[in-house]
PDB file of N, CA and C in Angstrom:
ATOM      1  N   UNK A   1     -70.228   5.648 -46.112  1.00  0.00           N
ATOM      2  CA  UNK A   1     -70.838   4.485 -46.664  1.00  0.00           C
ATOM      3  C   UNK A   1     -72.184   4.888 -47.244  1.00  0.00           C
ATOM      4  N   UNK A   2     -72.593   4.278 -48.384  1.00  0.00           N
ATOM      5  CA  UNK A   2     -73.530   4.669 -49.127  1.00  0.00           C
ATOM      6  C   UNK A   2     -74.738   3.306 -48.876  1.00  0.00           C
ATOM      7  N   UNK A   3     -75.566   3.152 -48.838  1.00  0.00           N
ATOM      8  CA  UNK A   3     -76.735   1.920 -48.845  1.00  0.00           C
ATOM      9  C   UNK A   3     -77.891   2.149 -49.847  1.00  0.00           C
ATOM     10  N   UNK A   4     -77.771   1.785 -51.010  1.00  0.00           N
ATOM     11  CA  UNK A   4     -79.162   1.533 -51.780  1.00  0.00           C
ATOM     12  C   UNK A   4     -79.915   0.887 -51.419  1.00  0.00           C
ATOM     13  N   UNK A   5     -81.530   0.847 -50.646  1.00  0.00           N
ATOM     14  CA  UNK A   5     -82.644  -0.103 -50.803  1.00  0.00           C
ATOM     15  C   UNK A   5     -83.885   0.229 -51.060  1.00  0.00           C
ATOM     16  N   UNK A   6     -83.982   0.429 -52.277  1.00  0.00           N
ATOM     17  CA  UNK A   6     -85.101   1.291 -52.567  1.00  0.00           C
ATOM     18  C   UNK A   6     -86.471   0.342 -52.171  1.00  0.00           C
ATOM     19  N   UNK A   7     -86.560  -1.004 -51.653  1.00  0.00           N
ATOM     20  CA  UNK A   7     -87.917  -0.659 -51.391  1.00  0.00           C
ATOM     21  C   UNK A   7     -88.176  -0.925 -50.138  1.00  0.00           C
ATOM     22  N   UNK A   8     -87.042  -0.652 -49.231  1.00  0.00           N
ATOM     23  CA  UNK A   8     -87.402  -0.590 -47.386  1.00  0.00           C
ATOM     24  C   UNK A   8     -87.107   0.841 -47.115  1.00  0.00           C
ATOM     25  N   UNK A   9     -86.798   1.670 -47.897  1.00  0.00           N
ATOM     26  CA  UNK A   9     -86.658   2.920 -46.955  1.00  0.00           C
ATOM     27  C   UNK A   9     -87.532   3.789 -47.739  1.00  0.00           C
ATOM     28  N   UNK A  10     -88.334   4.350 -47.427  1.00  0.00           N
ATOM     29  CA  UNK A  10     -89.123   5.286 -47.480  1.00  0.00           C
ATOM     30  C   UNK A  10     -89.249   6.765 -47.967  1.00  0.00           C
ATOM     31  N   UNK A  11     -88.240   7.056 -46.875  1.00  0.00           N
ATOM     32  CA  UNK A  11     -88.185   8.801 -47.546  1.00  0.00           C
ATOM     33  C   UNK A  11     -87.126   8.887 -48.822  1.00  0.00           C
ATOM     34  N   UNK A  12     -87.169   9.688 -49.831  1.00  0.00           N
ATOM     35  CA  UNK A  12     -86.606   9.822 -50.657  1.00  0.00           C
ATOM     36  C   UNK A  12     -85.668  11.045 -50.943  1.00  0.00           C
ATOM     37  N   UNK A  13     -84.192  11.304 -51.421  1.00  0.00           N
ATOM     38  CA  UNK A  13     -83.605  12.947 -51.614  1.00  0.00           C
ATOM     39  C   UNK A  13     -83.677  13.570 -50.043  1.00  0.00           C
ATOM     40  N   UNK A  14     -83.703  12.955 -48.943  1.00  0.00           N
ATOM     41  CA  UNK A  14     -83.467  13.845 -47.725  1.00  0.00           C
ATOM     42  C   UNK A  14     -82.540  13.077 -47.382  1.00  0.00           C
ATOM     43  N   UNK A  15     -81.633  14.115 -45.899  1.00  0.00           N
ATOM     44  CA  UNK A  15     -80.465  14.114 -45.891  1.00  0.00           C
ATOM     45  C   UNK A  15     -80.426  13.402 -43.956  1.00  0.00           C
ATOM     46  N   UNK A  16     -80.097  12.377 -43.782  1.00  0.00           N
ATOM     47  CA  UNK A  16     -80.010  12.196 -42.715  1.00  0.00           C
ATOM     48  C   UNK A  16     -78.662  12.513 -41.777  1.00  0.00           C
ATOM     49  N   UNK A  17     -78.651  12.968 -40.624  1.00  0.00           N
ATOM     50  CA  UNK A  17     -77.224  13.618 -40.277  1.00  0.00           C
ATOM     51  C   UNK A  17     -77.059  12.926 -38.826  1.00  0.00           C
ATOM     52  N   UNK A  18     -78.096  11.908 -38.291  1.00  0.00           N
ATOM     53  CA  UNK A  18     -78.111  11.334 -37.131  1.00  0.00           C
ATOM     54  C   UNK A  18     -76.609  10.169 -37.629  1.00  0.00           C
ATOM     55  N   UNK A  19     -76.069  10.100 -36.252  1.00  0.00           N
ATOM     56  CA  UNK A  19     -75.321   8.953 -35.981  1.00  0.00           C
ATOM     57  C   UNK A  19     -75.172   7.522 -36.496  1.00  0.00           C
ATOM     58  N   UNK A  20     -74.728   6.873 -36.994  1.00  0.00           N
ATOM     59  CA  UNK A  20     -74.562   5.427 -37.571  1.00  0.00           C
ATOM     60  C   UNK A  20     -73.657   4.954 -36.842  1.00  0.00           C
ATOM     61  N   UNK A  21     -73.481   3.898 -36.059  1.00  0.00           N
ATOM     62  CA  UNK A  21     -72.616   2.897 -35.960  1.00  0.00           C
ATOM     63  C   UNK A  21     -72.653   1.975 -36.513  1.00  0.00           C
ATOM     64  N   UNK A  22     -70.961   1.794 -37.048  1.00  0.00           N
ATOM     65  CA  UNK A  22     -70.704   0.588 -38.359  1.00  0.00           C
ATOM     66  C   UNK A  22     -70.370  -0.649 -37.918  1.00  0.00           C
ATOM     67  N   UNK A  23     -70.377  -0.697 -36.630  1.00  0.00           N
ATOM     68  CA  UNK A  23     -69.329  -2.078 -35.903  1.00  0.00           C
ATOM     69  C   UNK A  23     -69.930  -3.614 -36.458  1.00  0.00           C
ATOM     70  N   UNK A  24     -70.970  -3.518 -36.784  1.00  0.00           N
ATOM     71  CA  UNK A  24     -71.653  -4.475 -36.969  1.00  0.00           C
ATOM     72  C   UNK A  24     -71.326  -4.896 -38.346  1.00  0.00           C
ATOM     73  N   UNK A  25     -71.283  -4.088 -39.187  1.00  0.00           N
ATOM     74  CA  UNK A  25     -71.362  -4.080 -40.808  1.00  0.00           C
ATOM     75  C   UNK A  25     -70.009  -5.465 -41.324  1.00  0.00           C
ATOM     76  N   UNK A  26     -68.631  -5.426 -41.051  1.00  0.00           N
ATOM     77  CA  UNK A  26     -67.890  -6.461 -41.391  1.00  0.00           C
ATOM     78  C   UNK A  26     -68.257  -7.463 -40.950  1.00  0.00           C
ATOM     79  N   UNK A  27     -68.855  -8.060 -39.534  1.00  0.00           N
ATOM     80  CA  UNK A  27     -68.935  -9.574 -39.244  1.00  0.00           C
ATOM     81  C   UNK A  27     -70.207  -9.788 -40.020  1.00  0.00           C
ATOM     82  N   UNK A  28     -71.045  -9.212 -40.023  1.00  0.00           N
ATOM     83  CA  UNK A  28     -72.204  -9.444 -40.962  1.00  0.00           C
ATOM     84  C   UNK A  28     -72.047  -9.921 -42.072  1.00  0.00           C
ATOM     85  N   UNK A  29     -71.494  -8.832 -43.329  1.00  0.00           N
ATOM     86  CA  UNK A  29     -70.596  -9.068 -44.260  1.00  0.00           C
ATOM     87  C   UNK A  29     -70.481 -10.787 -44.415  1.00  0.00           C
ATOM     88  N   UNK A  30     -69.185 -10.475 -44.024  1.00  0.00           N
ATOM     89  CA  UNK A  30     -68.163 -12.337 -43.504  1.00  0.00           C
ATOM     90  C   UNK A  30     -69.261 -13.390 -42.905  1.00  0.00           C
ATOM     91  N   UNK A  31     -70.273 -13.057 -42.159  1.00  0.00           N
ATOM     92  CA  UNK A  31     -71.262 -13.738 -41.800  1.00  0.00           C
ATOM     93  C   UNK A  31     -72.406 -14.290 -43.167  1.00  0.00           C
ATOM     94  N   UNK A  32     -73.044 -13.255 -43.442  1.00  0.00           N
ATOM     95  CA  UNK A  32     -73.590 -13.646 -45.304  1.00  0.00           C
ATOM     96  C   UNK A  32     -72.985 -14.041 -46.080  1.00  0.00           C
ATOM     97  N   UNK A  33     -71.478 -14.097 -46.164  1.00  0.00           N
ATOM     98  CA  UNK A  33     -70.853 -14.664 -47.737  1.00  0.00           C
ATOM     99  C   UNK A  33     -69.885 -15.862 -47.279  1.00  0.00           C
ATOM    100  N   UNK A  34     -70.330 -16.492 -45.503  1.00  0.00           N
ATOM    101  CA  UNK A  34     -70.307 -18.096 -45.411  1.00  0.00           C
ATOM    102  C   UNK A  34     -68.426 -17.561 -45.075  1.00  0.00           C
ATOM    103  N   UNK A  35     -67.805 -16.906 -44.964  1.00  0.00           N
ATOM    104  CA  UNK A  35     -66.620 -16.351 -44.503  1.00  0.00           C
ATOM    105  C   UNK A  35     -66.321 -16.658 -43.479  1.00  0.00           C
ATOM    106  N   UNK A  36     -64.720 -17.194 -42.951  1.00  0.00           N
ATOM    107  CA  UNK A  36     -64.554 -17.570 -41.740  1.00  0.00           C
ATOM    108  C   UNK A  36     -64.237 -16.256 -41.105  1.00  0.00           C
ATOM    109  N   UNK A  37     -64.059 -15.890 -40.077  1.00  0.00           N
ATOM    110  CA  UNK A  37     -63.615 -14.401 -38.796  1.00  0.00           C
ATOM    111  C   UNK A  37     -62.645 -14.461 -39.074  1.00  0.00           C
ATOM    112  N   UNK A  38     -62.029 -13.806 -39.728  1.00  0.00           N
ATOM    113  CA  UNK A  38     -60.402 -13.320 -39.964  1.00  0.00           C
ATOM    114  C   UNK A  38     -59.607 -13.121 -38.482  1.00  0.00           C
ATOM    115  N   UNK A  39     -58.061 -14.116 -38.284  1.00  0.00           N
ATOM    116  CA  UNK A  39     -57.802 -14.350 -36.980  1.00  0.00           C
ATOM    117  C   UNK A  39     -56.789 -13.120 -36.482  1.00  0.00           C
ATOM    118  N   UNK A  40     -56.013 -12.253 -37.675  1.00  0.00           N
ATOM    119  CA  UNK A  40     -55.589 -10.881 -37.597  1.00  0.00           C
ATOM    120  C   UNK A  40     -54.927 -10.516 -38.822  1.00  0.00           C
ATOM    121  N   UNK A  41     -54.310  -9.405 -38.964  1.00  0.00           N
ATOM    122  CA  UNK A  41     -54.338  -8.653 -39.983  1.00  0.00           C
ATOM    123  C   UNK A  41     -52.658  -8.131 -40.058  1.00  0.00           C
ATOM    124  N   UNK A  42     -52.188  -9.031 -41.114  1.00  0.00           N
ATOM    125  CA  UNK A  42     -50.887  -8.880 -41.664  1.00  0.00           C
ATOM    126  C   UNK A  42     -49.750  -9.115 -39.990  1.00  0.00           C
ATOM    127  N   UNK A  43     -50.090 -10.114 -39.924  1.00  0.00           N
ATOM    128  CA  UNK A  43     -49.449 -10.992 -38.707  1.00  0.00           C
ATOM    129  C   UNK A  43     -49.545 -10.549 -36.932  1.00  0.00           C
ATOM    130  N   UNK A  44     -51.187  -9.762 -37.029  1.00  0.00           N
ATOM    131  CA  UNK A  44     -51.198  -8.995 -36.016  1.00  0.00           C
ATOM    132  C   UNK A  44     -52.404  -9.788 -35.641  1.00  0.00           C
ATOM    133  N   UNK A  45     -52.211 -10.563 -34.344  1.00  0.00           N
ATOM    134  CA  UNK A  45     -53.463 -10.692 -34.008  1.00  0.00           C
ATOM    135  C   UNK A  45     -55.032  -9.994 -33.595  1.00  0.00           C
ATOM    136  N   UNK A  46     -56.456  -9.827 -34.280  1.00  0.00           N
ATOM    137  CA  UNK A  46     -57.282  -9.398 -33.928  1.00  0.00           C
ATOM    138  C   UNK A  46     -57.645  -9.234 -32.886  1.00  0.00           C
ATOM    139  N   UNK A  47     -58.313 -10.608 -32.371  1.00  0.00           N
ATOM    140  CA  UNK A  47     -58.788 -11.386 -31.441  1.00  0.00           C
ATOM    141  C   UNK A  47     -60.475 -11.485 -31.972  1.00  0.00           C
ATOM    142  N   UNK A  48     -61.272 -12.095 -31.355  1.00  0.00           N
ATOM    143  CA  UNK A  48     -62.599 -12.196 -31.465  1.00  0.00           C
ATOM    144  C   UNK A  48     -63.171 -10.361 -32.165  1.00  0.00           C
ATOM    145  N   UNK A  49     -64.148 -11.013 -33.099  1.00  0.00           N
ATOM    146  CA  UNK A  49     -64.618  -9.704 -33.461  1.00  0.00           C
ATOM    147  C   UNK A  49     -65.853  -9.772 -32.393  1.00  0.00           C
ATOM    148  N   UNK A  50     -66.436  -8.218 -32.407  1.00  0.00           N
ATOM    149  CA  UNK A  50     -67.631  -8.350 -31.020  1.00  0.00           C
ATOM    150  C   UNK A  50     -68.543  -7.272 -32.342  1.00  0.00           C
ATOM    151  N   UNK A  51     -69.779  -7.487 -31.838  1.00  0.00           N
ATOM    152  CA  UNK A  51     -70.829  -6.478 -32.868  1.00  0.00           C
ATOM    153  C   UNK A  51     -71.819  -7.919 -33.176  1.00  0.00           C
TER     154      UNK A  51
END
């Protein structure tokens, strides 16, 4: 995953190699664009997303 924000991040052309966890990134997503929680995926139930 790539993230442009050029005016909250600071350092520029360096290479960060620390850890990211993404778990958060889809309900967020679905959370900002007013999206209901998807209840599962091609007739498979999810269950509650957590993050």
């Amino acid at each position: 995953m790539a993230i442009r924000w050029p005016e909250g991040i600071k350092t520029r052309g360096e290479l960060h190699t620390q850890f990211r966890h993404v778990i958060d990134v889809p309900p967020t997503i679905h959370h900002a664009a007013g999206l209901p929680e998807p209840k599962g995926v091609k007739g498979v139930d999810s269950g509650p997303w957590t993050g």
